[in-house]
Every structure is written in C-alpha cells, then in structure tokens.
PDB file of N, CA and C in Angstrom:
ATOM      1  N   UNK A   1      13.775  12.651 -62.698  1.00  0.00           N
ATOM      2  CA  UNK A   1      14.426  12.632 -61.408  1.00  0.00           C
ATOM      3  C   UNK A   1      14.878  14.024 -60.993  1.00  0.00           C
ATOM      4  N   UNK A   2      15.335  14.776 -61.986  1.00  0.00           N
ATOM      5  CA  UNK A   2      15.804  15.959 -61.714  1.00  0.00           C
ATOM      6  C   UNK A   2      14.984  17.008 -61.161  1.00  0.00           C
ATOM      7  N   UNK A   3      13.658  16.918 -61.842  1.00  0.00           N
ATOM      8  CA  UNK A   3      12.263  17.557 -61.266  1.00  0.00           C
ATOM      9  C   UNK A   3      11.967  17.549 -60.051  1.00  0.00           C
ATOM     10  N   UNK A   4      12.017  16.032 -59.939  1.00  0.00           N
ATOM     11  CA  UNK A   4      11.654  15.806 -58.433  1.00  0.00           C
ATOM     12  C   UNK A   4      12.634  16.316 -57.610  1.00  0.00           C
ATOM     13  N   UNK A   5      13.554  16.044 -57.494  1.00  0.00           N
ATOM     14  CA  UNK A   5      14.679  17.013 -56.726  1.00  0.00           C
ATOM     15  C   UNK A   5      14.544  18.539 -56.646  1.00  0.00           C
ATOM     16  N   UNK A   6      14.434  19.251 -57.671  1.00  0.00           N
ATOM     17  CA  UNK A   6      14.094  20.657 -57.491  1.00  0.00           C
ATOM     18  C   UNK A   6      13.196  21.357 -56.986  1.00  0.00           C
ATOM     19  N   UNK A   7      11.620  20.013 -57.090  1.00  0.00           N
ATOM     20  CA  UNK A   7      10.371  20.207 -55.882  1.00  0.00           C
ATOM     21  C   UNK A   7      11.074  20.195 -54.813  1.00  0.00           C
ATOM     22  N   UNK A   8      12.018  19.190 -54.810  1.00  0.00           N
ATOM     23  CA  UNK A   8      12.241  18.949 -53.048  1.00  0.00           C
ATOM     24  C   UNK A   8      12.917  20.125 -52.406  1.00  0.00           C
ATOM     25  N   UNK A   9      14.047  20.408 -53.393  1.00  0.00           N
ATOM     26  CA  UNK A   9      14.701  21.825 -52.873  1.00  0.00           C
ATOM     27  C   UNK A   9      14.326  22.933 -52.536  1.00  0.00           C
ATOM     28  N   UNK A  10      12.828  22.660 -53.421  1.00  0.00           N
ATOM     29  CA  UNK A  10      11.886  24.475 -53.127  1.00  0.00           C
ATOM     30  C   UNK A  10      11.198  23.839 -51.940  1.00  0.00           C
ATOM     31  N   UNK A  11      10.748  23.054 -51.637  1.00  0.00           N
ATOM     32  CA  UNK A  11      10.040  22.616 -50.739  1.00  0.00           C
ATOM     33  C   UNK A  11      10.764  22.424 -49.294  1.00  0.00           C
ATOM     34  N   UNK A  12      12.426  22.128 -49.567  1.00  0.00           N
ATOM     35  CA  UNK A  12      13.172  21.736 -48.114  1.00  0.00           C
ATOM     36  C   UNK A  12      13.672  23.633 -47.852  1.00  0.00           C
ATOM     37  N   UNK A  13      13.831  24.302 -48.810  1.00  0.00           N
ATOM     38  CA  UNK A  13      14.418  25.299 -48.346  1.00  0.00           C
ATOM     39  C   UNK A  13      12.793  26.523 -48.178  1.00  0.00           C
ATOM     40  N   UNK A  14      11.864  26.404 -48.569  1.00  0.00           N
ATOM     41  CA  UNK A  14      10.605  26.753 -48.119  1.00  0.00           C
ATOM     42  C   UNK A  14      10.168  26.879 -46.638  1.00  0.00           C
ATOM     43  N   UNK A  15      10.186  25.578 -46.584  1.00  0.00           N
ATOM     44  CA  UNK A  15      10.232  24.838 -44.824  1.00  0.00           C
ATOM     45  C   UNK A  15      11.369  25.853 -44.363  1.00  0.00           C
ATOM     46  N   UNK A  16      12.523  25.901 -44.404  1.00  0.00           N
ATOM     47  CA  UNK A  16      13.790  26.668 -43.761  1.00  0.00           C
ATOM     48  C   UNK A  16      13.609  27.474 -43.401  1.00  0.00           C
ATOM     49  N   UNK A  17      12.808  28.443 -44.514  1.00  0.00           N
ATOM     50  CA  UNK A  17      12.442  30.007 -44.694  1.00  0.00           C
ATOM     51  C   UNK A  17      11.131  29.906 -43.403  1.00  0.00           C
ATOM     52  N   UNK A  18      10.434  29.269 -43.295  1.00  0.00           N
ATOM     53  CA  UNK A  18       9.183  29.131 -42.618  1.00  0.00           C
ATOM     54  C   UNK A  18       9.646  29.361 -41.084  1.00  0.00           C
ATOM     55  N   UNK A  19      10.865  28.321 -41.182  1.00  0.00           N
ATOM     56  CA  UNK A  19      10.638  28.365 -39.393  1.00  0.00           C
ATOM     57  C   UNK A  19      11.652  28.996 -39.068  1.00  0.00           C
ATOM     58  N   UNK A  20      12.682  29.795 -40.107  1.00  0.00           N
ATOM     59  CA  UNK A  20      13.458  31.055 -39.435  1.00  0.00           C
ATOM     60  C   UNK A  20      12.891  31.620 -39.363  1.00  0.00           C
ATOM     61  N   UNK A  21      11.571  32.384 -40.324  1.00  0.00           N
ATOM     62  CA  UNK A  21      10.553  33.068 -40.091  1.00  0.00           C
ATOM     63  C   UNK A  21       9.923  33.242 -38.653  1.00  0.00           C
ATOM     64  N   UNK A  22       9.501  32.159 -38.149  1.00  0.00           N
ATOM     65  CA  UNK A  22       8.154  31.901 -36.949  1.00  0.00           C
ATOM     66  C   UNK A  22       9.304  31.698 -35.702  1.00  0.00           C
ATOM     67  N   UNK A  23      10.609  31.980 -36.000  1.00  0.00           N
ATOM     68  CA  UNK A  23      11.541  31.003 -34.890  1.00  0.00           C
ATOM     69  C   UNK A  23      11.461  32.171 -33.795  1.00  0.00           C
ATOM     70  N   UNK A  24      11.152  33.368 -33.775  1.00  0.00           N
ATOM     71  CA  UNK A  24      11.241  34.520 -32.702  1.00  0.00           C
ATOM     72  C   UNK A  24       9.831  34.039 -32.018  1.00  0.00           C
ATOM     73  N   UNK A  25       8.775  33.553 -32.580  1.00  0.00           N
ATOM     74  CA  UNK A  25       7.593  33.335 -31.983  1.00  0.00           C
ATOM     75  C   UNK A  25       7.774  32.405 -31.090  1.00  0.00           C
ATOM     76  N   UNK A  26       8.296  31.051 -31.789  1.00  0.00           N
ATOM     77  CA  UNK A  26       8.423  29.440 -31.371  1.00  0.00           C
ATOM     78  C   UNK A  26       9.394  29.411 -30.099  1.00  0.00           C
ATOM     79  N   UNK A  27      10.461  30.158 -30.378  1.00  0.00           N
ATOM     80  CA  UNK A  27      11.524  29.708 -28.836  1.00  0.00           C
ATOM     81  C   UNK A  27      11.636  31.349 -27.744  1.00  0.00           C
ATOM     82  N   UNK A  28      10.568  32.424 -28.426  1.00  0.00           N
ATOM     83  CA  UNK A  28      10.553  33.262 -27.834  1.00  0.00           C
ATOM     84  C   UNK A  28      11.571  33.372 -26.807  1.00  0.00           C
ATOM     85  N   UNK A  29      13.154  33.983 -27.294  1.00  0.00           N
ATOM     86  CA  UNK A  29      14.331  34.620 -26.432  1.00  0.00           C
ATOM     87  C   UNK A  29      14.739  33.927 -25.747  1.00  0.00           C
ATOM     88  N   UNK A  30      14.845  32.078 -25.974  1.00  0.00           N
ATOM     89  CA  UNK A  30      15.535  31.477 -25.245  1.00  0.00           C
ATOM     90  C   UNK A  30      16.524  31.840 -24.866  1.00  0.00           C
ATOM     91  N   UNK A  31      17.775  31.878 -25.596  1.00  0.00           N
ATOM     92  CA  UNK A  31      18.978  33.012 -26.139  1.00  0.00           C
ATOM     93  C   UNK A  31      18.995  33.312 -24.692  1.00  0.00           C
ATOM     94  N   UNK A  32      17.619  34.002 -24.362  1.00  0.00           N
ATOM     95  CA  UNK A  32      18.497  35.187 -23.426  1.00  0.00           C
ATOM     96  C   UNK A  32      17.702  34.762 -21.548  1.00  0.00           C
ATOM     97  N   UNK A  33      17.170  33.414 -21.694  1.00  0.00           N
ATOM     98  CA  UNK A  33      16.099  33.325 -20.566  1.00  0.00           C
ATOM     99  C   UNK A  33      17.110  32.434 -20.067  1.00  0.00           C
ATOM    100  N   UNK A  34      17.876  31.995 -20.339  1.00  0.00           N
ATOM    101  CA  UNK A  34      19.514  30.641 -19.359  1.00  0.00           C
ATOM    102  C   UNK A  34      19.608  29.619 -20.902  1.00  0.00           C
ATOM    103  N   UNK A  35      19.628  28.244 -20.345  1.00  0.00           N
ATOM    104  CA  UNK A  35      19.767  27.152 -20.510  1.00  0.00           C
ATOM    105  C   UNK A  35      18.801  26.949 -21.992  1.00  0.00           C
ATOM    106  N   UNK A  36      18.827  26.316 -22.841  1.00  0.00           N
ATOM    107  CA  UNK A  36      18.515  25.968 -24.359  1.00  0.00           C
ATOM    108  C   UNK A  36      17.172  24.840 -23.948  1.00  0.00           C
ATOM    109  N   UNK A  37      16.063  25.327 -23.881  1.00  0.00           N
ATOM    110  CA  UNK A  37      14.885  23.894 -23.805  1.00  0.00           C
ATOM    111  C   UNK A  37      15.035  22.778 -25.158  1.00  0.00           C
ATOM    112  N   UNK A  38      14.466  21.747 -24.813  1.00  0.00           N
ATOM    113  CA  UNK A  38      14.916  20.953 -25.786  1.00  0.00           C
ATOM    114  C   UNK A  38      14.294  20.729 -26.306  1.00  0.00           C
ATOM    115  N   UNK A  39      13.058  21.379 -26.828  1.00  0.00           N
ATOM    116  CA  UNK A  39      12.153  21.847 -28.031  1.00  0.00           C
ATOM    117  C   UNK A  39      13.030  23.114 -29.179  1.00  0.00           C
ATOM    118  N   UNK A  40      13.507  23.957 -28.284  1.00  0.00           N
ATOM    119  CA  UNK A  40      14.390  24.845 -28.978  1.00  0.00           C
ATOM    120  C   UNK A  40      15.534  23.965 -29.657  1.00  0.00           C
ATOM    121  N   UNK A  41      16.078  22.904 -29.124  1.00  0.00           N
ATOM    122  CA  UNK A  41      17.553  21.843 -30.017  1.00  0.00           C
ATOM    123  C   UNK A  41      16.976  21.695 -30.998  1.00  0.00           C
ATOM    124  N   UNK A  42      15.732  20.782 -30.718  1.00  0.00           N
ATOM    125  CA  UNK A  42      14.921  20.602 -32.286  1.00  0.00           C
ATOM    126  C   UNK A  42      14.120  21.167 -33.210  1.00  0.00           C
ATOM    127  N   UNK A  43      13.979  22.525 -32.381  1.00  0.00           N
ATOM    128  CA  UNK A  43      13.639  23.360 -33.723  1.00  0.00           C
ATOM    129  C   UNK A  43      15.057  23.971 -34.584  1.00  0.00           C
ATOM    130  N   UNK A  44      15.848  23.784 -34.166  1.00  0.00           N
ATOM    131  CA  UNK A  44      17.313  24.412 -34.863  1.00  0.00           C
ATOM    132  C   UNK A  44      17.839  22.861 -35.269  1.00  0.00           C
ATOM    133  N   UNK A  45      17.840  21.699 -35.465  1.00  0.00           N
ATOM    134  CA  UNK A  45      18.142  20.854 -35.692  1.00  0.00           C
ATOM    135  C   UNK A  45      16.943  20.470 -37.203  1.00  0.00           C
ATOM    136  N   UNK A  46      16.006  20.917 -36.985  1.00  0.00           N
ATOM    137  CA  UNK A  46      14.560  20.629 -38.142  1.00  0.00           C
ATOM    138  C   UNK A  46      15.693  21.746 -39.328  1.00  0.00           C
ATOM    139  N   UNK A  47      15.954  23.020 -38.464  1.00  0.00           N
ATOM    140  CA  UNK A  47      16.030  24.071 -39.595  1.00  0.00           C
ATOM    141  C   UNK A  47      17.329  23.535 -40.324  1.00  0.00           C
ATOM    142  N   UNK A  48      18.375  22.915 -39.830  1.00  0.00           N
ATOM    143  CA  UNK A  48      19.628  22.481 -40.277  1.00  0.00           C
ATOM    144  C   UNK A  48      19.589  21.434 -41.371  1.00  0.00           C
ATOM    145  N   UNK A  49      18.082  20.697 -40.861  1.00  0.00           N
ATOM    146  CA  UNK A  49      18.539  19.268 -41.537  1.00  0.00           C
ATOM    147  C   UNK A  49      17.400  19.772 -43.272  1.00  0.00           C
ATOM    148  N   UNK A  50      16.302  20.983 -42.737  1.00  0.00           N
ATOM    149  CA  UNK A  50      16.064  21.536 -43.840  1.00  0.00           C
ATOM    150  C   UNK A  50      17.038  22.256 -44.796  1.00  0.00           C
ATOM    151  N   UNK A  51      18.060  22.622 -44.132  1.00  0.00           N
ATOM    152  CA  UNK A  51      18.932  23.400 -45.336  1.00  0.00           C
ATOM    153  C   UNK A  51      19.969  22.001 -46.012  1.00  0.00           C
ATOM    154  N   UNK A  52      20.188  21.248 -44.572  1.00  0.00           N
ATOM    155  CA  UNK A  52      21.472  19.916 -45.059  1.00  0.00           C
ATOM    156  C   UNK A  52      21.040  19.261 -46.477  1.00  0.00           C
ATOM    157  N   UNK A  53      19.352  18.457 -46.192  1.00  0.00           N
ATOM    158  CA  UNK A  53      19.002  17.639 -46.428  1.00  0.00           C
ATOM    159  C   UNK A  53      19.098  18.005 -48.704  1.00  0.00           C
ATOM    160  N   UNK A  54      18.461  18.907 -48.972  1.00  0.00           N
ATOM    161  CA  UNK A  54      18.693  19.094 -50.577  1.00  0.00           C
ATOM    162  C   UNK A  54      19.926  19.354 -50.990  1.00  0.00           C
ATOM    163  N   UNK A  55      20.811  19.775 -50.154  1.00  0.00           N
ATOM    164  CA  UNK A  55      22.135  19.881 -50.391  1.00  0.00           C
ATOM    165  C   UNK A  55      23.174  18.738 -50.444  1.00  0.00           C
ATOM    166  N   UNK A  56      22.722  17.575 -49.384  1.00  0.00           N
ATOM    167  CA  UNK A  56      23.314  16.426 -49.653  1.00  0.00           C
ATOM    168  C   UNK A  56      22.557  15.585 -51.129  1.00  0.00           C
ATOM    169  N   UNK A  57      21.161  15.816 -51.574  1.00  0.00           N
ATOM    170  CA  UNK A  57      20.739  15.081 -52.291  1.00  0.00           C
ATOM    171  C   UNK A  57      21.101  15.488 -53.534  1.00  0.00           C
ATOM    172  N   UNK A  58      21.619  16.941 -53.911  1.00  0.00           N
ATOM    173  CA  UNK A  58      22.362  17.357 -55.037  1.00  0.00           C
ATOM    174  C   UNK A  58      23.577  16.518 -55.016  1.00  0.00           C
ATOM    175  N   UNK A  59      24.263  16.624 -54.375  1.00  0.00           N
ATOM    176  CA  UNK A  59      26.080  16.146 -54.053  1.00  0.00           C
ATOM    177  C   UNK A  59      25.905  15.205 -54.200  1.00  0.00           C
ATOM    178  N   UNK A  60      24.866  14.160 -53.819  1.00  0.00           N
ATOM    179  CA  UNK A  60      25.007  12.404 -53.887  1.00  0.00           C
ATOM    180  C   UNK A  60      24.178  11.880 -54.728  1.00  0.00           C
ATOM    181  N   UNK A  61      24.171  12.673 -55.758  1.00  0.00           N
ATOM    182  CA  UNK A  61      22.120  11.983 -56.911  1.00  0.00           C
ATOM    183  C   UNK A  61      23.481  11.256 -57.786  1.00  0.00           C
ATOM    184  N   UNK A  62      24.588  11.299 -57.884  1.00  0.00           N
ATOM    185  CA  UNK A  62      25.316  10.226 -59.034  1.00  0.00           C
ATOM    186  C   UNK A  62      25.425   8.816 -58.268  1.00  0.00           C
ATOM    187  N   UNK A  63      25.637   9.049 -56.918  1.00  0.00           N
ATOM    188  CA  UNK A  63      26.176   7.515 -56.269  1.00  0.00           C
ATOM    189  C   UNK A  63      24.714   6.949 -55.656  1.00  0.00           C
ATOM    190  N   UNK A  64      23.722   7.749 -55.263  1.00  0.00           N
ATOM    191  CA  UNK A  64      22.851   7.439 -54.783  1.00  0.00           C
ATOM    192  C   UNK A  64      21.870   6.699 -55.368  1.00  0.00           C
ATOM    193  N   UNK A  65      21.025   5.901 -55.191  1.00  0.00           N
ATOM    194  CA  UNK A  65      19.452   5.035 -55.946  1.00  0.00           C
ATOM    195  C   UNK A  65      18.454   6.071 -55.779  1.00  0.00           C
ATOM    196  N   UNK A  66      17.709   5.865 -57.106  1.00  0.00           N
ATOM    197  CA  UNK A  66      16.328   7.362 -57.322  1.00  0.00           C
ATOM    198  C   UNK A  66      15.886   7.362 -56.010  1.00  0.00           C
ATOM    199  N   UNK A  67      15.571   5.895 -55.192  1.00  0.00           N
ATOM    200  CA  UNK A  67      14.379   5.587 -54.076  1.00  0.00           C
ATOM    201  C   UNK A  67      15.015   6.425 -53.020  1.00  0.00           C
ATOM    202  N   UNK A  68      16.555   6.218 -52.438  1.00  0.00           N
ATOM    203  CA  UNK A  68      17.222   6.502 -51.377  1.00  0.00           C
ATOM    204  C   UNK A  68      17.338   8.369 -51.559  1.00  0.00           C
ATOM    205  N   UNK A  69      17.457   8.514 -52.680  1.00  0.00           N
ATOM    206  CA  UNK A  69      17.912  10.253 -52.899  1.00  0.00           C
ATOM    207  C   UNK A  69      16.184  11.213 -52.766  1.00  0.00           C
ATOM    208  N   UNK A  70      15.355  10.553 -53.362  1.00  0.00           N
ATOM    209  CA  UNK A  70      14.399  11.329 -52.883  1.00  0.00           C
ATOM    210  C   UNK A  70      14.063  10.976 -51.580  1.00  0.00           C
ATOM    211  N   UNK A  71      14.434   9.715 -51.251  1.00  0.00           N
ATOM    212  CA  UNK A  71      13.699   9.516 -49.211  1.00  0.00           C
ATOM    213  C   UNK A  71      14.812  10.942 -48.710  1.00  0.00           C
ATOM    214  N   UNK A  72      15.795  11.227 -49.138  1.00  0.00           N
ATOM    215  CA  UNK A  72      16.616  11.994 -48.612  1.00  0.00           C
ATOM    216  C   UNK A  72      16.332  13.760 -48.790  1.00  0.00           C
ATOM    217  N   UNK A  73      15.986  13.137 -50.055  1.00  0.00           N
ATOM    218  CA  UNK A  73      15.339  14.937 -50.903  1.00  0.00           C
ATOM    219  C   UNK A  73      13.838  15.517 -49.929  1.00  0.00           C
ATOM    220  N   UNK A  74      12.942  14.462 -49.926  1.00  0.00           N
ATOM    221  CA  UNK A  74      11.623  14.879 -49.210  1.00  0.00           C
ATOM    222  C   UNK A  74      11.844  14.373 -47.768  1.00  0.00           C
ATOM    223  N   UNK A  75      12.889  13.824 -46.885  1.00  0.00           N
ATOM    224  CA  UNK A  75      12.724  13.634 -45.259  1.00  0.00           C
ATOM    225  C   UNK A  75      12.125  14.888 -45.359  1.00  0.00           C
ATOM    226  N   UNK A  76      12.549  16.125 -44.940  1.00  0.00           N
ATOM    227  CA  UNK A  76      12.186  17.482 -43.927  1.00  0.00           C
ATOM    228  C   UNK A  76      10.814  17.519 -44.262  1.00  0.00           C
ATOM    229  N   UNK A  77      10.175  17.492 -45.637  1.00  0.00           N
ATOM    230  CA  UNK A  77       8.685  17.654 -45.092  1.00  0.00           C
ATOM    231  C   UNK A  77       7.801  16.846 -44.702  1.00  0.00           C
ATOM    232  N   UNK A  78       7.909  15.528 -44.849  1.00  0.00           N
ATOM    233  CA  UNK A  78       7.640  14.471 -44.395  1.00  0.00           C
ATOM    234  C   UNK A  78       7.618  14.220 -42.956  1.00  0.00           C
ATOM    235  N   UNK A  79       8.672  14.733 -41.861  1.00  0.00           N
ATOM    236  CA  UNK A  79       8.812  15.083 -40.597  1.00  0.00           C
ATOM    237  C   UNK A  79       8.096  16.006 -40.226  1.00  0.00           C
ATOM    238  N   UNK A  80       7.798  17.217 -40.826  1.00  0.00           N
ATOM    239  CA  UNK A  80       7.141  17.973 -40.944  1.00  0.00           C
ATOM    240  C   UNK A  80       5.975  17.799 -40.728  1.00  0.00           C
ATOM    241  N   UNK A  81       5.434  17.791 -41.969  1.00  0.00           N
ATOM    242  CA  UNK A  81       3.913  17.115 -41.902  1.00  0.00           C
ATOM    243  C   UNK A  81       3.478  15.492 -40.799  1.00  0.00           C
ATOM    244  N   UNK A  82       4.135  14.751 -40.657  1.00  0.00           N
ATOM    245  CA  UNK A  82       4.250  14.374 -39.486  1.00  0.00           C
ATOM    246  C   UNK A  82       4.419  14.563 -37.821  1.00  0.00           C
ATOM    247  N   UNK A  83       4.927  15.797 -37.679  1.00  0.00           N
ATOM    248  CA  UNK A  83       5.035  16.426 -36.553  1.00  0.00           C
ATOM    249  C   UNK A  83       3.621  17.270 -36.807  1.00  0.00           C
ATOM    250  N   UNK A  84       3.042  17.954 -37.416  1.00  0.00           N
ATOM    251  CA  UNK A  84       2.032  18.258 -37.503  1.00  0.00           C
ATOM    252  C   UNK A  84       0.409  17.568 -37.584  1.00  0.00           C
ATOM    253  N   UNK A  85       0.530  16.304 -37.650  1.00  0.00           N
ATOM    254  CA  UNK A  85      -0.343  15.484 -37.785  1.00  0.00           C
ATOM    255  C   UNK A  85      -0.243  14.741 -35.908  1.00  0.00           C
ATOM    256  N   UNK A  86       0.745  14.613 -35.469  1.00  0.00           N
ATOM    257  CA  UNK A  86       0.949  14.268 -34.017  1.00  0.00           C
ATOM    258  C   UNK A  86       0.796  14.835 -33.340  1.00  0.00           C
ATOM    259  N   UNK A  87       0.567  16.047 -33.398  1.00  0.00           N
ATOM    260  CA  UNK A  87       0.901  17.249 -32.030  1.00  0.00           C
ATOM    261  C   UNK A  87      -0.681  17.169 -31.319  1.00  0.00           C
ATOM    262  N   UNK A  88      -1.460  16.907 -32.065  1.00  0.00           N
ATOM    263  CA  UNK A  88      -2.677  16.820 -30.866  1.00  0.00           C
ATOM    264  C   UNK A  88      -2.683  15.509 -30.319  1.00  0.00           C
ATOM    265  N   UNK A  89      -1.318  14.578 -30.076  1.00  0.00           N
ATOM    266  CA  UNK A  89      -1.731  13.747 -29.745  1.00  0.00           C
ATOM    267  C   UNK A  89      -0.809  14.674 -28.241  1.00  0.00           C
ATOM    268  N   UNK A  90      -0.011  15.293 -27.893  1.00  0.00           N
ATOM    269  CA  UNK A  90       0.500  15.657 -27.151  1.00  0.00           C
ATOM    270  C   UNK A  90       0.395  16.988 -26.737  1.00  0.00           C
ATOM    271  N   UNK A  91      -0.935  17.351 -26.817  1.00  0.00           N
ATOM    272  CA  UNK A  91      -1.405  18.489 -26.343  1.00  0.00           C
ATOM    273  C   UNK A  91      -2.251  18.174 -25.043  1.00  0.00           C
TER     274      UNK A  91
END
C-alpha cells in the first residue's frame, strides 16, 4: 500500500510540476488581460487538487480503506488522462 502511494505522490506532484511548467503557455497573461477565463479557474484548481490530493492521502491512509485512499491518491491523473482523451471531442 505504501508503494502505491509513493507512485501516486511522484505521479500527483509530477503532474503539478507539468502544468506550473506549461501554465505561462496555457493561460498566456490572463493576470494581466482583465477578468480570469474559466479555463484559467480550472487550470489552477487541476494544479491545487494535484498538490492537495497526495497530501490528503498521506494524512488519511490510517482512517481511510486501501480502495478509497488510492481513488484519492491517483484522482489527478486519472482526470488528467481523461481530460486528455476528451478534448477532441471539443475541438
């Protein structure tokens, strides 16, 4: 169990690193163009719940069930790779 958790952590904070990385590309200077588009909420909401998400699954792996702590440990890439598998449906 512990394994699997530490994939997830390299893997949720990977993702993190990725799209602070690409985030000057992705919302190109919203910041500074007015009002927050709401593609930009959810790209800062993806990056949050990538840093939240292994951090709550450390803190709660004693009270939590193996099934519920890894659905919790692997959400972000799972959304991920899901948002990536959809996007040509909305292109």
């Amino acid at each position: 169990m512990v394994a699997a958790l530490v994939i997830a952590t390299v893997l949720d904070l990977g993702l993190a690193l990725l799209l602070i990385g690409v985030s000057g590309f992705v919302l190109q200077g919203v910041n500074n163009t007015g009002p927050m588009m709401p593609e930009a909420i959810l790209f800062i909401l993806m990056i949050v719940i990538s840093i939240a998400s292994p951090l709550a699954a450390w803190a709660f792996r004693r009270d939590l069930g193996s099934a519920t702590l890894l659905a919790l440990a692997y959400a972000p890439p799972v959304i991920a790779v899901g948002a990536l598998l959809a996007e040509p449906l909305f292109v």
